[in-house]
N, C-alpha and C. Protein backbone atom coordinates (compact mmCIF):
# COMPACT_ATOMS: atom_id res chain seq x y z
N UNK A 1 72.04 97.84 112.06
CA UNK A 1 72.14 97.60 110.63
C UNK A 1 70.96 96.75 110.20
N UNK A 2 70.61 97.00 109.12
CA UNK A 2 68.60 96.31 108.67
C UNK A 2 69.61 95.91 107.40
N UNK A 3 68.67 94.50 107.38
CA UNK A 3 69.14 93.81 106.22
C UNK A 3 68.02 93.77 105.07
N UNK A 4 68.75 94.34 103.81
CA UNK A 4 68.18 94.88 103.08
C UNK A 4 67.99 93.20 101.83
N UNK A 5 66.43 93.58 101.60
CA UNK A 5 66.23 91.63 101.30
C UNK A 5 66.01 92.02 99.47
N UNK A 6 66.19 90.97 99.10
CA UNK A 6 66.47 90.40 97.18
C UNK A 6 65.28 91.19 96.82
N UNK A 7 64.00 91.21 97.53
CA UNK A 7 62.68 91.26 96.59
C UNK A 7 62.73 93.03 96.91
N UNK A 8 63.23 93.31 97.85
CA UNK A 8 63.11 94.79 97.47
C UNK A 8 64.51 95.61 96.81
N UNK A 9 65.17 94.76 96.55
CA UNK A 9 65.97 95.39 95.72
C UNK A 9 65.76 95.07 94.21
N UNK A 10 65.16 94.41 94.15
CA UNK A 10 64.82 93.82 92.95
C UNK A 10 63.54 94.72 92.56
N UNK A 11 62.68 95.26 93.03
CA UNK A 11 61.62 96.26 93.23
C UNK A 11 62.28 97.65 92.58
N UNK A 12 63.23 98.16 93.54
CA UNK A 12 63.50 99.80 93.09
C UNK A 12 64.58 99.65 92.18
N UNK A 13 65.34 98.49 91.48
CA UNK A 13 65.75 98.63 90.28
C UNK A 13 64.93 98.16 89.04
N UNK A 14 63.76 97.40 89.34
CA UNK A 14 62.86 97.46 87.88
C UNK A 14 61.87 98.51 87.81
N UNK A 15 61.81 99.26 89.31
CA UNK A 15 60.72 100.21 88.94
C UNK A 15 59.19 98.96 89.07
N UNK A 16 59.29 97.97 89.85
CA UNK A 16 58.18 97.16 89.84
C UNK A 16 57.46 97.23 91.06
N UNK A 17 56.72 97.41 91.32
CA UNK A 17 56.48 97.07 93.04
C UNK A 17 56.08 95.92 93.97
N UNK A 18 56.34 95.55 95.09
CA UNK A 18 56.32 94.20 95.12
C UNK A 18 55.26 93.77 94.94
N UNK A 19 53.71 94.64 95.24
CA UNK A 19 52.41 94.04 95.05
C UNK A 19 52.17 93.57 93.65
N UNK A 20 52.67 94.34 92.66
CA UNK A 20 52.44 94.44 91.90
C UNK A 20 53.42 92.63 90.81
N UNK A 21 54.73 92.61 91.43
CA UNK A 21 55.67 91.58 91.19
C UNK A 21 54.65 90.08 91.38
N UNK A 22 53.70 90.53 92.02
CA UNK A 22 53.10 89.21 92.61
C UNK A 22 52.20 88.52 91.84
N UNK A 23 50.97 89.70 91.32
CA UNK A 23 50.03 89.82 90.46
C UNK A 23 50.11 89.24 89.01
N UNK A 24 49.57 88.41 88.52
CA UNK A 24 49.05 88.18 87.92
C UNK A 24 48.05 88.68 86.65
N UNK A 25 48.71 89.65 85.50
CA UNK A 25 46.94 90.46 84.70
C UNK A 25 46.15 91.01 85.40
N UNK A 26 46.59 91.69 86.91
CA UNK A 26 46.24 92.10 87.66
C UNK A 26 44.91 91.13 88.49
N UNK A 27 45.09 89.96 88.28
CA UNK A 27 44.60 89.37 89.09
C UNK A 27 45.36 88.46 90.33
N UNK A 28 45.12 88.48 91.09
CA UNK A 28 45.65 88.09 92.57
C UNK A 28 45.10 86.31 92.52
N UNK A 29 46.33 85.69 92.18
CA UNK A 29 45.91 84.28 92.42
C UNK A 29 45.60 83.38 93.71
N UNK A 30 45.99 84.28 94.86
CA UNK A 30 46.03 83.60 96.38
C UNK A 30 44.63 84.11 96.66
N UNK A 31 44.01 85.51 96.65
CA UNK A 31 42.84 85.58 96.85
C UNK A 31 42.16 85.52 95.82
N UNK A 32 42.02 84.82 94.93
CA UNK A 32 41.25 83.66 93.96
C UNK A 32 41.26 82.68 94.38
N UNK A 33 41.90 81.74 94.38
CA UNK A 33 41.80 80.23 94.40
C UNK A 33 41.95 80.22 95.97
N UNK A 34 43.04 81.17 97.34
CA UNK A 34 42.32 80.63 98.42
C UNK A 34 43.72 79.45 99.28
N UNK A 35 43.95 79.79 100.48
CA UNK A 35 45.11 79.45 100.99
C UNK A 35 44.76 77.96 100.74
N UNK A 36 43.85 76.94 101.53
CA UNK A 36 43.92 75.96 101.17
C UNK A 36 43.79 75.10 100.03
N UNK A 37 43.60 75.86 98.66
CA UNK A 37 44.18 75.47 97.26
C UNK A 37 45.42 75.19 97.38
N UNK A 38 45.85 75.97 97.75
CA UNK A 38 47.16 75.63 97.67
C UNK A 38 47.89 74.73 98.41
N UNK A 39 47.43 74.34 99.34
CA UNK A 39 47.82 73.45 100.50
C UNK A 39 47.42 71.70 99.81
N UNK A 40 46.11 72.21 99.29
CA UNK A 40 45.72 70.54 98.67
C UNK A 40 46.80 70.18 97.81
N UNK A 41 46.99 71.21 96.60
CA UNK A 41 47.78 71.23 95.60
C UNK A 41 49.57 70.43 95.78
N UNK A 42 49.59 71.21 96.87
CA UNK A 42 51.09 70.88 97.10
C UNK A 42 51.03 69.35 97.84
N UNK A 43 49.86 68.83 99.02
CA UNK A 43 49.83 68.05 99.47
C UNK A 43 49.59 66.65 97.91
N UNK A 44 48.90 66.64 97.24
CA UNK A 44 48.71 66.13 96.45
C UNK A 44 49.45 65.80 95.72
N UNK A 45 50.76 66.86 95.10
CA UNK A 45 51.91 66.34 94.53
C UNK A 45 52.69 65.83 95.21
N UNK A 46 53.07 66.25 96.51
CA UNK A 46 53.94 65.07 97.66
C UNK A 46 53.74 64.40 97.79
N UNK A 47 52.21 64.17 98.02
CA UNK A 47 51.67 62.06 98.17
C UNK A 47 52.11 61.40 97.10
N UNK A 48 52.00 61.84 96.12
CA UNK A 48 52.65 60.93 94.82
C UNK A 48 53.68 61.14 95.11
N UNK A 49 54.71 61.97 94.81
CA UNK A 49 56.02 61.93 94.69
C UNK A 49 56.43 61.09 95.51
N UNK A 50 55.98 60.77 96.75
CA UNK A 50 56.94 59.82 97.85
C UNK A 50 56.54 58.68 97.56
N UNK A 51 55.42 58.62 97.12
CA UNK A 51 54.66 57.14 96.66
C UNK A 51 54.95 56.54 94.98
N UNK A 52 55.60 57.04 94.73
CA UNK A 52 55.97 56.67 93.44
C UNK A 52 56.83 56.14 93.29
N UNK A 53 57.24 54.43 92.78
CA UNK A 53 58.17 54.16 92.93
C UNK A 53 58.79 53.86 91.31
N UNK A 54 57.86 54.47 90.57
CA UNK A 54 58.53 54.22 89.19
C UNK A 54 59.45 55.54 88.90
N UNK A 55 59.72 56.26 89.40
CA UNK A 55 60.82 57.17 89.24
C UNK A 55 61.57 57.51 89.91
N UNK A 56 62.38 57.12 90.55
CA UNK A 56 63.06 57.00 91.62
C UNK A 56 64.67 58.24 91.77
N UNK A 57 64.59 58.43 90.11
CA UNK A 57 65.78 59.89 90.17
C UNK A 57 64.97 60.91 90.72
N UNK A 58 63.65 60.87 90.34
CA UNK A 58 62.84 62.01 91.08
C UNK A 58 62.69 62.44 92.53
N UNK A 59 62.41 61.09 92.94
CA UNK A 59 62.29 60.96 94.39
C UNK A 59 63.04 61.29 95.48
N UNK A 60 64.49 60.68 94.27
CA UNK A 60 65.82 61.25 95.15
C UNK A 60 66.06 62.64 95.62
N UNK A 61 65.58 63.21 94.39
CA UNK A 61 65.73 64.83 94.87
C UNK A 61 64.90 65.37 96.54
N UNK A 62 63.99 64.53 96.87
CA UNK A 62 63.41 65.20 98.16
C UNK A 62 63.66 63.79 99.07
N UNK A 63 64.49 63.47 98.96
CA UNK A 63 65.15 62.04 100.22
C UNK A 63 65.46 62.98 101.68
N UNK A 64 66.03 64.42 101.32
CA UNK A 64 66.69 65.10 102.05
C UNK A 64 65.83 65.69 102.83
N UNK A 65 64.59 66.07 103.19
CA UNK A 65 63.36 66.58 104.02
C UNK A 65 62.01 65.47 103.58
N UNK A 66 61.86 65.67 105.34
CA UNK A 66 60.36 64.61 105.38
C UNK A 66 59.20 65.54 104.30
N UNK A 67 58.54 64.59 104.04
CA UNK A 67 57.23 64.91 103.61
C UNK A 67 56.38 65.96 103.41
N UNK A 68 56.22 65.99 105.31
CA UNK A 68 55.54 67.35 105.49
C UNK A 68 56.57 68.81 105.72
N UNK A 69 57.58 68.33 105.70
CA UNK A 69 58.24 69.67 105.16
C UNK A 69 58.44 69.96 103.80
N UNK A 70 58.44 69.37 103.10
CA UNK A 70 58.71 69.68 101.51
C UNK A 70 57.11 70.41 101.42
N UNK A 71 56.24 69.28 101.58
CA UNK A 71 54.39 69.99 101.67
C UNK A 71 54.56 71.50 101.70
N UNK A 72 55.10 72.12 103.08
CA UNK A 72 54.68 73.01 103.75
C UNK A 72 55.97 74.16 102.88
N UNK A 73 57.07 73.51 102.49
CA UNK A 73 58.14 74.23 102.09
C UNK A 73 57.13 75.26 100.22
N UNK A 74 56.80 74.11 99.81
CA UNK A 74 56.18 74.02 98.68
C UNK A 74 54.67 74.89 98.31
N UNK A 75 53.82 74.68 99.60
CA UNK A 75 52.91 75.50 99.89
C UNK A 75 53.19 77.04 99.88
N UNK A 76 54.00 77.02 101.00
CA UNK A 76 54.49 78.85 101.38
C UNK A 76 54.86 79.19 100.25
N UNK A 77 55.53 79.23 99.56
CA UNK A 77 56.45 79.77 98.06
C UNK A 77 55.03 79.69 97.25
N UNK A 78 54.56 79.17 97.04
CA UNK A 78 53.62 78.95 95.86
C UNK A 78 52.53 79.70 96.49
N UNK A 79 52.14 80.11 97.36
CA UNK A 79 51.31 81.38 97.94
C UNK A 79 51.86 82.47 97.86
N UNK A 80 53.34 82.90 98.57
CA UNK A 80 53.89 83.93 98.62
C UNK A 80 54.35 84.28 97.09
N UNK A 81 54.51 83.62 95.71
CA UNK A 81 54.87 84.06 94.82
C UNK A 81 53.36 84.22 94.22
N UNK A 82 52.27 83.95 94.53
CA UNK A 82 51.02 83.96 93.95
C UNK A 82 50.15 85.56 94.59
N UNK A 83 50.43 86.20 95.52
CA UNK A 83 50.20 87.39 95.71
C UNK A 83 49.60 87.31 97.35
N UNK A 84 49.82 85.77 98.05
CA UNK A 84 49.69 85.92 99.51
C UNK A 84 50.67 85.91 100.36
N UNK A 85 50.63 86.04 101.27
CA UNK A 85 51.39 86.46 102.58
C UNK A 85 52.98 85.77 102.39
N UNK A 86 53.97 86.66 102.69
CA UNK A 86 55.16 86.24 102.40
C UNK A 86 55.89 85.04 103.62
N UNK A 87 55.15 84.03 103.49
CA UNK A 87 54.94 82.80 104.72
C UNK A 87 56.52 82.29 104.38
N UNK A 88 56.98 82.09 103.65
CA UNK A 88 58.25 81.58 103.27
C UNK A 88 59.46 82.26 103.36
N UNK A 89 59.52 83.13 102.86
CA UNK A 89 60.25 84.10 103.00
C UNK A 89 60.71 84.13 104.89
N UNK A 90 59.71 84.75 105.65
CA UNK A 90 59.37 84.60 107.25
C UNK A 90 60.15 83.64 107.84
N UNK A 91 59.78 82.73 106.90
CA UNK A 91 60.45 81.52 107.98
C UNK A 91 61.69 80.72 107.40
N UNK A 92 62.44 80.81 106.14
CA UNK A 92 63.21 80.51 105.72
C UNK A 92 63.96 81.27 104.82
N UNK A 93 63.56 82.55 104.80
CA UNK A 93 64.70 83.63 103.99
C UNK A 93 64.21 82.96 102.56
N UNK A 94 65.28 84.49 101.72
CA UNK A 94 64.78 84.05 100.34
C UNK A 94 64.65 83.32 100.19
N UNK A 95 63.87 82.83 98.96
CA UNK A 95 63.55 81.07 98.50
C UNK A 95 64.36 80.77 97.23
N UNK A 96 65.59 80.42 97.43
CA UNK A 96 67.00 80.01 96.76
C UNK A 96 66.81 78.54 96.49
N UNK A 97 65.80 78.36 95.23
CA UNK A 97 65.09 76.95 94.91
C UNK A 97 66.41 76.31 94.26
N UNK A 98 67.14 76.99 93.58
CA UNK A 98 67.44 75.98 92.45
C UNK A 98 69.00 75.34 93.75
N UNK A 99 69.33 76.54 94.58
CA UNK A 99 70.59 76.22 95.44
C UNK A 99 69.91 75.20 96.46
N UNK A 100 68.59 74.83 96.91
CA UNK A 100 68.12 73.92 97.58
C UNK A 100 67.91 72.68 97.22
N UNK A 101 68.16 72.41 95.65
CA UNK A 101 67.65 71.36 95.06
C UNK A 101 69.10 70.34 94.63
């Protein structure tokens, strides 16, 4: 039995395709800007976020994973929804943000 995943069912009922789901005005934002854009990006908002101590309801929300997993959690999704490699997905199944938060 093959387990049949969200993004391709979500594909042959809009008639969308997944390359295409990814894209951008037909521009491809992962091969534009480039895997480690995205890696700075995400690293950059985690250093603050943990280092910030003037908001602290914020903070709370990622008490629950270290650092460099939120980094790396944050990275993959934000590549794989930008038109690169489905890195997240791979290693943690759909990305069920709002049920993780």
């Amino acid at each position: 039995e093959s387990m049949v995943r969200l993004e391709h069912v979500a594909a042959m009922c809009s008639g969308v395709s997944l390359d295409r789901s990814v894209k951008l005005n037909d521009f491809n934002l992962y091969e534009g800007l480039g895997h480690d854009w995205f890696v700075s990006l995400s690293t950059n908002f985690y250093e603050r976020v943990y280092s910030d101590l003037s908001a602290p309801w914020f903070r709370q929300l990622f008490l629950g994973s270290a650092k460099e997993d939120a980094i790396r959690n944050q990275y993959e999704w934000l590549i794989q929804r930008c038109g690169g490699p489905s890195l997240y997905t791979e290693r943690k199944g759909h990305p069920g943000l709002l049920g993780n938060h």
